[in-house]
N, C-alpha and C. Protein backbone atom coordinates (compact mmCIF):
# COMPACT_ATOMS: atom_id res chain seq x y z
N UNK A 1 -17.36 53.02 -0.62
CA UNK A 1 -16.52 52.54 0.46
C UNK A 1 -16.61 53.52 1.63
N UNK A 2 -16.89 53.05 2.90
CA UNK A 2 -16.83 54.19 4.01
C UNK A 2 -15.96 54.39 4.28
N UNK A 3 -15.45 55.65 4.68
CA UNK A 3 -14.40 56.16 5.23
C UNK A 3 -13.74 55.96 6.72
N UNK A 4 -13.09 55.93 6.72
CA UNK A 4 -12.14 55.55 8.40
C UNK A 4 -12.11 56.76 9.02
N UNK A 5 -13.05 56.18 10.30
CA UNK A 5 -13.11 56.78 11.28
C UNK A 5 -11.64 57.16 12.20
N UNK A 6 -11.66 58.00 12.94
CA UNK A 6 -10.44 58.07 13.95
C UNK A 6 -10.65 58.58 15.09
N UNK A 7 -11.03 58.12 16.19
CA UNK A 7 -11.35 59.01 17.25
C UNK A 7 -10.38 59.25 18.29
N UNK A 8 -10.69 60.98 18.68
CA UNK A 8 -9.04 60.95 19.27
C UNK A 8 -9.63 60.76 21.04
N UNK A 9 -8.49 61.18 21.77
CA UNK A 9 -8.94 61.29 22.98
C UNK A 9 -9.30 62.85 22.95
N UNK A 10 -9.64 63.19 24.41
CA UNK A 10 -10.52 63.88 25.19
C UNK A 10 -8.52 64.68 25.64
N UNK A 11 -7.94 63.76 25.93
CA UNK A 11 -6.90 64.50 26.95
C UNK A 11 -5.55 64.32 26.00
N UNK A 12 -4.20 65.07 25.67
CA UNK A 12 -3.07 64.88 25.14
C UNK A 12 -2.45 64.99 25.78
N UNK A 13 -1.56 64.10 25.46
CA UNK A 13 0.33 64.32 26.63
C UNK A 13 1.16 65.19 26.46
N UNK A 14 1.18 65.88 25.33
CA UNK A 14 2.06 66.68 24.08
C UNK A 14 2.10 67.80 23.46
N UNK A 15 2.17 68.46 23.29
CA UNK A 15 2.13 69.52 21.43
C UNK A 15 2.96 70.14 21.53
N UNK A 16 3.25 70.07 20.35
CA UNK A 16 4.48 70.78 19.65
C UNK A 16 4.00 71.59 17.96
N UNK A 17 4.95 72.26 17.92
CA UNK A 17 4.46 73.36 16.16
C UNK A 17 5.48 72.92 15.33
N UNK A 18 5.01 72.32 14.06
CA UNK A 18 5.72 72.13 13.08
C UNK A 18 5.58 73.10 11.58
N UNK A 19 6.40 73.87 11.33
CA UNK A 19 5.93 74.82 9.99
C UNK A 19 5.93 73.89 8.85
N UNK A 20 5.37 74.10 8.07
CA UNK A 20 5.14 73.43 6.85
C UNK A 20 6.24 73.93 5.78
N UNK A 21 7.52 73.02 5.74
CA UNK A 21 8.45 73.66 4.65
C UNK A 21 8.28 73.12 3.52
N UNK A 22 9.03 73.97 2.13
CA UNK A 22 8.28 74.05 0.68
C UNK A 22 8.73 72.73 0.61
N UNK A 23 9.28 71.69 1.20
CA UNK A 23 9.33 70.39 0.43
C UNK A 23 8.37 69.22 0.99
N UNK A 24 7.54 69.81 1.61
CA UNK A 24 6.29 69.09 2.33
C UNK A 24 5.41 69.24 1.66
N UNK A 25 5.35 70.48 0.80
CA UNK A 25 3.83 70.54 0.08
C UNK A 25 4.16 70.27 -1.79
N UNK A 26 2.81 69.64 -1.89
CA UNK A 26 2.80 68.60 -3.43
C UNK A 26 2.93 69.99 -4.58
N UNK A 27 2.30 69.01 -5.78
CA UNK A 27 2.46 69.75 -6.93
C UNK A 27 0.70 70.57 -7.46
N UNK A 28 -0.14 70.05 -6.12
CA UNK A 28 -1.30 70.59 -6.07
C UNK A 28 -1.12 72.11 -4.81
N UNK A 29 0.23 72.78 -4.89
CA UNK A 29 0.12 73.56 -3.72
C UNK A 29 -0.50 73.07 -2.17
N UNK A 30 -0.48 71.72 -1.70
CA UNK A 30 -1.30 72.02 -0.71
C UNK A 30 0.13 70.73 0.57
N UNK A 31 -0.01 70.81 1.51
CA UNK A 31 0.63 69.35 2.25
C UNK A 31 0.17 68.11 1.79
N UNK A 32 1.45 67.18 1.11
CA UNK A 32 1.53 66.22 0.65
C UNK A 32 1.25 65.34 1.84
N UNK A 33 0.40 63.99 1.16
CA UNK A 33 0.49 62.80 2.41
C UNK A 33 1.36 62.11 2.95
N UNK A 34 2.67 62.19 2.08
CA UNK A 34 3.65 61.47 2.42
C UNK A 34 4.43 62.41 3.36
N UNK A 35 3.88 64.19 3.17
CA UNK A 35 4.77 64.80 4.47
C UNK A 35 4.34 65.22 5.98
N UNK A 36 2.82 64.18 6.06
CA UNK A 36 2.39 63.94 7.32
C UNK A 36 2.66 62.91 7.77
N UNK A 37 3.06 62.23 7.35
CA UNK A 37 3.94 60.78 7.73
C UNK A 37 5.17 61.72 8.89
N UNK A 38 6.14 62.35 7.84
CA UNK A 38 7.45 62.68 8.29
C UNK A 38 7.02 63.80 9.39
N UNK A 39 6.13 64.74 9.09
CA UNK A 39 5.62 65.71 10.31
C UNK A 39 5.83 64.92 11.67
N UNK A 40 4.60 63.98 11.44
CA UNK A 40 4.35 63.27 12.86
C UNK A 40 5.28 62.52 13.33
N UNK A 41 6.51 61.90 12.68
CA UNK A 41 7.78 61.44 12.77
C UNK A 41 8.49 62.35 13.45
N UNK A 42 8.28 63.20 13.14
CA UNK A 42 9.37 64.54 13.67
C UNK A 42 8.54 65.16 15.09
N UNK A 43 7.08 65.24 15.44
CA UNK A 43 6.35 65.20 16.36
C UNK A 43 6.76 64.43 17.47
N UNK A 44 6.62 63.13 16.89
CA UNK A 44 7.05 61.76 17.82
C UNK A 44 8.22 61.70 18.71
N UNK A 45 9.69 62.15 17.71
CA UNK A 45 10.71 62.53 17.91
C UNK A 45 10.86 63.38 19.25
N UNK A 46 9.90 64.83 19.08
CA UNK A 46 10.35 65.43 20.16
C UNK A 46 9.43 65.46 21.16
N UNK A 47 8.42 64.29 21.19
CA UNK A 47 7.51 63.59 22.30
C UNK A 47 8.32 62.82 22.77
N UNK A 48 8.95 62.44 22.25
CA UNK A 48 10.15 60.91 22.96
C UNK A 48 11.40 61.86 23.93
N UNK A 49 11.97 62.83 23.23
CA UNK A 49 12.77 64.01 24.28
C UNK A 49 12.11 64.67 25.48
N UNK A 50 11.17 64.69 24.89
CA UNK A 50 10.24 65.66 26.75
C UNK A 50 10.62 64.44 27.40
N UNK A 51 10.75 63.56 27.38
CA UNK A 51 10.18 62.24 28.65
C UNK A 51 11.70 61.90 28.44
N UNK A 52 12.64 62.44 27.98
CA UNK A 52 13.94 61.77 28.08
C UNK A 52 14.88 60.32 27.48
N UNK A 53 13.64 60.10 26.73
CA UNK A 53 13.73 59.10 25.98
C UNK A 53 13.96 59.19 24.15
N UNK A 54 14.09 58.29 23.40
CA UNK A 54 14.75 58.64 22.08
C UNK A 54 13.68 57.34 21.34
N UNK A 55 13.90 57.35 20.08
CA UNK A 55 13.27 56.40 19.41
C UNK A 55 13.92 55.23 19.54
N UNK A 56 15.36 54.62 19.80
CA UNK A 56 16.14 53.85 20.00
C UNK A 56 16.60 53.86 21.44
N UNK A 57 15.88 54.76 22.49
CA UNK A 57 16.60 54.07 23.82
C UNK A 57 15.53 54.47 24.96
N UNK A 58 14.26 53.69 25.12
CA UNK A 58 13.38 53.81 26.11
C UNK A 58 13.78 52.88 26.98
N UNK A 59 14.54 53.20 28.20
CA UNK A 59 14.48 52.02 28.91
C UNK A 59 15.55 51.05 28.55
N UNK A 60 16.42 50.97 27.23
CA UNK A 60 17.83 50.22 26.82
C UNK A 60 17.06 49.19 25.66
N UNK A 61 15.63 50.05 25.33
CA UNK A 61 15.22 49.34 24.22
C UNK A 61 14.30 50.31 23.22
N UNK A 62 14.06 50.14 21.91
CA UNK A 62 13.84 50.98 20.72
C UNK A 62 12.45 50.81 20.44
N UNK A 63 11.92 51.31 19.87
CA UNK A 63 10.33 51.80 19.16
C UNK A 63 10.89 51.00 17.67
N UNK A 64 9.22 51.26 17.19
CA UNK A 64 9.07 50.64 15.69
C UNK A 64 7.83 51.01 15.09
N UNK A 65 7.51 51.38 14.19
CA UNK A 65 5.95 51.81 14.16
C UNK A 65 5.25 50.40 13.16
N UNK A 66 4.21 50.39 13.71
CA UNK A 66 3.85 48.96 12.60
C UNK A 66 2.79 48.84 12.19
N UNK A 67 1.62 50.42 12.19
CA UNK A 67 1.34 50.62 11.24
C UNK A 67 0.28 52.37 11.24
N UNK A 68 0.32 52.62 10.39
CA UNK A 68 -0.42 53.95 10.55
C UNK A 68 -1.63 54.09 9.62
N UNK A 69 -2.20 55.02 10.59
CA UNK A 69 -3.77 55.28 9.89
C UNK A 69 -3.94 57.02 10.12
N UNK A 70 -3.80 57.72 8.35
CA UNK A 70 -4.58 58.68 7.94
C UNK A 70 -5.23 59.15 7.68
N UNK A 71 -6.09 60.46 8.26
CA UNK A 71 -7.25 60.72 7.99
C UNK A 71 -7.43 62.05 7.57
N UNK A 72 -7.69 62.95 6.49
CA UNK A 72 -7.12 64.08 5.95
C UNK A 72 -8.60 64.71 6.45
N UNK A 73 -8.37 66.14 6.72
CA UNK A 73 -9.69 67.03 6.97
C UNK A 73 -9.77 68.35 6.62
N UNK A 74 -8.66 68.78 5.81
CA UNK A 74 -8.72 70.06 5.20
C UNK A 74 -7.29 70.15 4.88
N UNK A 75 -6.66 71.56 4.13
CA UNK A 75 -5.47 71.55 3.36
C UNK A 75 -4.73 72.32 4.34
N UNK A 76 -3.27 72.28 3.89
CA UNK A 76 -2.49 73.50 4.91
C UNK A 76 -1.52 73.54 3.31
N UNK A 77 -0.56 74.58 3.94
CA UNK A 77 -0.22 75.25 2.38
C UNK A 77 1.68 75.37 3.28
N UNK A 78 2.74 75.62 2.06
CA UNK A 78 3.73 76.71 2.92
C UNK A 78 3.50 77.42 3.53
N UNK A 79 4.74 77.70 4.63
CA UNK A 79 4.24 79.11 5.33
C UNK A 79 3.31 78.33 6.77
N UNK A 80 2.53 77.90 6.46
CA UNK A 80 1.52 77.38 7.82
C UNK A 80 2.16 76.93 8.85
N UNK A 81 1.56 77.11 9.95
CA UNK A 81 2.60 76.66 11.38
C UNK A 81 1.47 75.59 11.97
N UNK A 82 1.79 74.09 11.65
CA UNK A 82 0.87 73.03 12.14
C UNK A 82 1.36 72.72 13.92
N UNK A 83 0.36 72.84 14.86
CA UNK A 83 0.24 72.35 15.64
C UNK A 83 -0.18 70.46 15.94
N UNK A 84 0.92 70.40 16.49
CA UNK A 84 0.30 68.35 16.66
C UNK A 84 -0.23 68.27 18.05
N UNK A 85 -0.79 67.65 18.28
CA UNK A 85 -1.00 67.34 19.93
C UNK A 85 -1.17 65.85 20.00
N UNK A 86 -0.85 65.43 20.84
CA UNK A 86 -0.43 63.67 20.72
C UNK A 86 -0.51 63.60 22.14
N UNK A 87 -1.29 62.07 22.23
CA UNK A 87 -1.65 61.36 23.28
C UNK A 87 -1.07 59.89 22.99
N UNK A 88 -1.10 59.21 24.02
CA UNK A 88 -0.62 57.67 24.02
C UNK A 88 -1.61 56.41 24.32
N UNK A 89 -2.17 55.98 23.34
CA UNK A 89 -3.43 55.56 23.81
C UNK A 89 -3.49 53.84 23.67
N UNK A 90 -4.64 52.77 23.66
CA UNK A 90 -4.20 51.82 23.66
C UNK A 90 -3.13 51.16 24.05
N UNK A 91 -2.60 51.02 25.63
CA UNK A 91 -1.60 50.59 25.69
C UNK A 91 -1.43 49.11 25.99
N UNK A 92 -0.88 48.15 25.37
CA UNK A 92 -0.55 47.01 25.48
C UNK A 92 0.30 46.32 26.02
N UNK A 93 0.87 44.89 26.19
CA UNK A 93 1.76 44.27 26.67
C UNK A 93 2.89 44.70 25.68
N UNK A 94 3.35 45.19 24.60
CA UNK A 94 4.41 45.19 23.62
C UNK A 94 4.37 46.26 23.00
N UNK A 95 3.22 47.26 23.35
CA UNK A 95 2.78 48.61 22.50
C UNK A 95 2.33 49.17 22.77
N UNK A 96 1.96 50.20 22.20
CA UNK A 96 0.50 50.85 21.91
C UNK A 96 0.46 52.29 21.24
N UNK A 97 -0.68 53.13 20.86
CA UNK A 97 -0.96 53.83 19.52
C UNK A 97 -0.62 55.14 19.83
N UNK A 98 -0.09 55.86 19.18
CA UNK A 98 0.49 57.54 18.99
C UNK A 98 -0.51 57.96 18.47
N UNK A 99 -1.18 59.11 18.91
CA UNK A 99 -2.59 59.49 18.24
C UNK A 99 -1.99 61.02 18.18
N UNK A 100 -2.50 61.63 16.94
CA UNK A 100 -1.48 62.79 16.35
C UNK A 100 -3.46 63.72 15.64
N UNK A 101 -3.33 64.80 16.74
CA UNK A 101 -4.20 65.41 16.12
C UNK A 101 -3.17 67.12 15.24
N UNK A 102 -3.74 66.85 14.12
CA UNK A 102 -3.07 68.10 12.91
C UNK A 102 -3.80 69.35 13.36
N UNK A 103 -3.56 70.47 13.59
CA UNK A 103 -4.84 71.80 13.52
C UNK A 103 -3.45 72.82 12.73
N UNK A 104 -3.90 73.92 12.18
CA UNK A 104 -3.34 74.92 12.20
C UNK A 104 -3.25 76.17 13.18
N UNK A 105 -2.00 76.44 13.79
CA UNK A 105 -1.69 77.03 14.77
C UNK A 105 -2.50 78.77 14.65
N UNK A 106 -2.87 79.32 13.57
CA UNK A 106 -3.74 80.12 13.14
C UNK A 106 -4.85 80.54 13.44
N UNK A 107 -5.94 79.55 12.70
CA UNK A 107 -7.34 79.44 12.32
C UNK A 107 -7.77 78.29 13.22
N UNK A 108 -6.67 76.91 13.89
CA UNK A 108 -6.76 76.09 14.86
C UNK A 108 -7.97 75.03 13.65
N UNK A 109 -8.21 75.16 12.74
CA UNK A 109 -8.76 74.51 11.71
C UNK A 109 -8.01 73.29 12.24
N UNK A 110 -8.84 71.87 11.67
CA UNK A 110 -7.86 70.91 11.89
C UNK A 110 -7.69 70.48 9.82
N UNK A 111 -6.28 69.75 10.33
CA UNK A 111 -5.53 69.30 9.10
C UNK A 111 -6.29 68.20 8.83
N UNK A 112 -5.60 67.20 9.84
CA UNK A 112 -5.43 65.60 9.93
C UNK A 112 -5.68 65.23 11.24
N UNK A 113 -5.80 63.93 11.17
CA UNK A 113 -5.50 63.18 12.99
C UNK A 113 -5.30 61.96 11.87
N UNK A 114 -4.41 61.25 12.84
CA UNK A 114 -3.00 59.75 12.26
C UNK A 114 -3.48 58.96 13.83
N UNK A 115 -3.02 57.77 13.21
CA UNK A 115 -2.69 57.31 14.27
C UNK A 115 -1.36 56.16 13.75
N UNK A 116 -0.80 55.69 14.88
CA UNK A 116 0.59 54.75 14.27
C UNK A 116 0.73 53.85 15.21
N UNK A 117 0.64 52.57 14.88
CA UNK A 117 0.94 51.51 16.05
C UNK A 117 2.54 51.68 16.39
N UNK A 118 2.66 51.59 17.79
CA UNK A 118 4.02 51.56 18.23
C UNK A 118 4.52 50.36 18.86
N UNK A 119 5.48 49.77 18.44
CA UNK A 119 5.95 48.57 19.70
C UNK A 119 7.47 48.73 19.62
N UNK A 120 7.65 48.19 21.06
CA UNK A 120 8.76 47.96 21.58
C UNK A 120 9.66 46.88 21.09
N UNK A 121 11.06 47.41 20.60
CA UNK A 121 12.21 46.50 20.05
C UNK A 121 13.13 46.66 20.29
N UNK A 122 13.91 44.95 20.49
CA UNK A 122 14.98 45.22 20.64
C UNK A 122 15.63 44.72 19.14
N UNK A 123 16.48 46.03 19.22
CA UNK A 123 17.17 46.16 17.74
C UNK A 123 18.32 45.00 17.98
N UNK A 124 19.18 44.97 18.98
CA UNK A 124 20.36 44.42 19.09
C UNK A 124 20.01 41.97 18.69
N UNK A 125 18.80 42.03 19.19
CA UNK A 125 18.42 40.51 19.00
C UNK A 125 17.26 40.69 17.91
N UNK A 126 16.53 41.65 17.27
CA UNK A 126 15.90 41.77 16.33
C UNK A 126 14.28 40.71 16.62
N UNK A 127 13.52 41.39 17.92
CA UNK A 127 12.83 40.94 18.49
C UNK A 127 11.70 41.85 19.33
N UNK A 128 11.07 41.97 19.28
CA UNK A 128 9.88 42.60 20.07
C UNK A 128 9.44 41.97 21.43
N UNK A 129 9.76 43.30 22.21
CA UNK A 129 10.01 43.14 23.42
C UNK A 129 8.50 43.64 24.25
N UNK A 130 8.90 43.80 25.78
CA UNK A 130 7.34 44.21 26.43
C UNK A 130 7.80 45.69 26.96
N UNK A 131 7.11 45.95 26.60
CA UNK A 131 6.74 48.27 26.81
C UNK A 131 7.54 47.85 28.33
N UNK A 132 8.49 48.89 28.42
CA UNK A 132 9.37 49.07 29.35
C UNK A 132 8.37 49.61 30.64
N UNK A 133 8.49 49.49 32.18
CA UNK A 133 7.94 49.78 33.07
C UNK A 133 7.91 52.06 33.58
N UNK A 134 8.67 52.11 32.90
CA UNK A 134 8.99 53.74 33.54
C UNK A 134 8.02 54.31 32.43
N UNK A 135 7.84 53.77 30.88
CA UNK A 135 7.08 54.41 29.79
C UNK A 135 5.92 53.73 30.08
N UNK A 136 5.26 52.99 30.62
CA UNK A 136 4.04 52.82 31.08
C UNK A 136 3.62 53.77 32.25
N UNK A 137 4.46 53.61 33.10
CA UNK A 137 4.21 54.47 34.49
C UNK A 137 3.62 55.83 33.99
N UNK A 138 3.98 56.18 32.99
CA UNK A 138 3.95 57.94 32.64
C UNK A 138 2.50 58.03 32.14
N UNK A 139 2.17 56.53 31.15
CA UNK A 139 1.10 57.10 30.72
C UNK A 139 -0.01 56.06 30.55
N UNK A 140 0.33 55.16 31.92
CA UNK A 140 -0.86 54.20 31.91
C UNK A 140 -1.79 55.38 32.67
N UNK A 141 -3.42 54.62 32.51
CA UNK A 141 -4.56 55.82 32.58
C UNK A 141 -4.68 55.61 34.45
């Protein structure tokens, strides 16, 4: 089976350092997959604060992720201080993709690169809405 490609961009909007705490890494000593999920969750999080915005209030309407793609490229351990750098790419009428490159803040080795479809919702009518005009402005190309 071939493996999934991920190509990032050239340019990021972002980075931030996330340390790797002991409940992120598995029972093989190394970062679990399920705690690059929550990393880049927590990445996302304080990509959405630089710009003044929240996961629930861009514009008087909410995010949703709907679907993500992992791509592992070496181990990180406790103790490690992961750098993310994130760009906003594919942007659509209702969305578009969070691209999350992993390195270690160290050796600058890379971890991972993710990517996660994002769209716009409104929670209150339980409906998917169109990417608000001020969060395009920032990072249409």
């Amino acid at each position: 089976m071939p493996r999934v490609k991920l190509e990032l961009p050239s340019k990021f909007h972002f980075s931030t350092e996330i340390p790797v705490r002991i409940s992120d890494v598995n029972y093989n000593d190394h970062l679990g997959n399920d705690a690059v999920l929550s990393i880049i969750h927590e990445a996302r999080v304080r990509f959405y604060k630089k710009f003044g915005f929240t996961e629930l209030n861009i514009e008087g309407v909410g995010t949703i992720m709907s679907d993500a793609v992992l791509v592992y490229r070496s181990e990180s351990h406790y103790g490690d201080v992961i750098t993310v750098d994130i760009a906003v790419d594919d942007m659509q009428k209702k969305g578009f993709d969070f691209l999350c490159l992993l390195s270690n803040k160290e050796t600058h080795k890379e971890i991972a690169r993710a990517k996660t479809g994002i769209v716009f919702y409104d929670y209150e009518n339980k409906k998917i809405v169109d990417m608000p005009s001020k969060f395009r402005a920032l990072f249409q190309p």
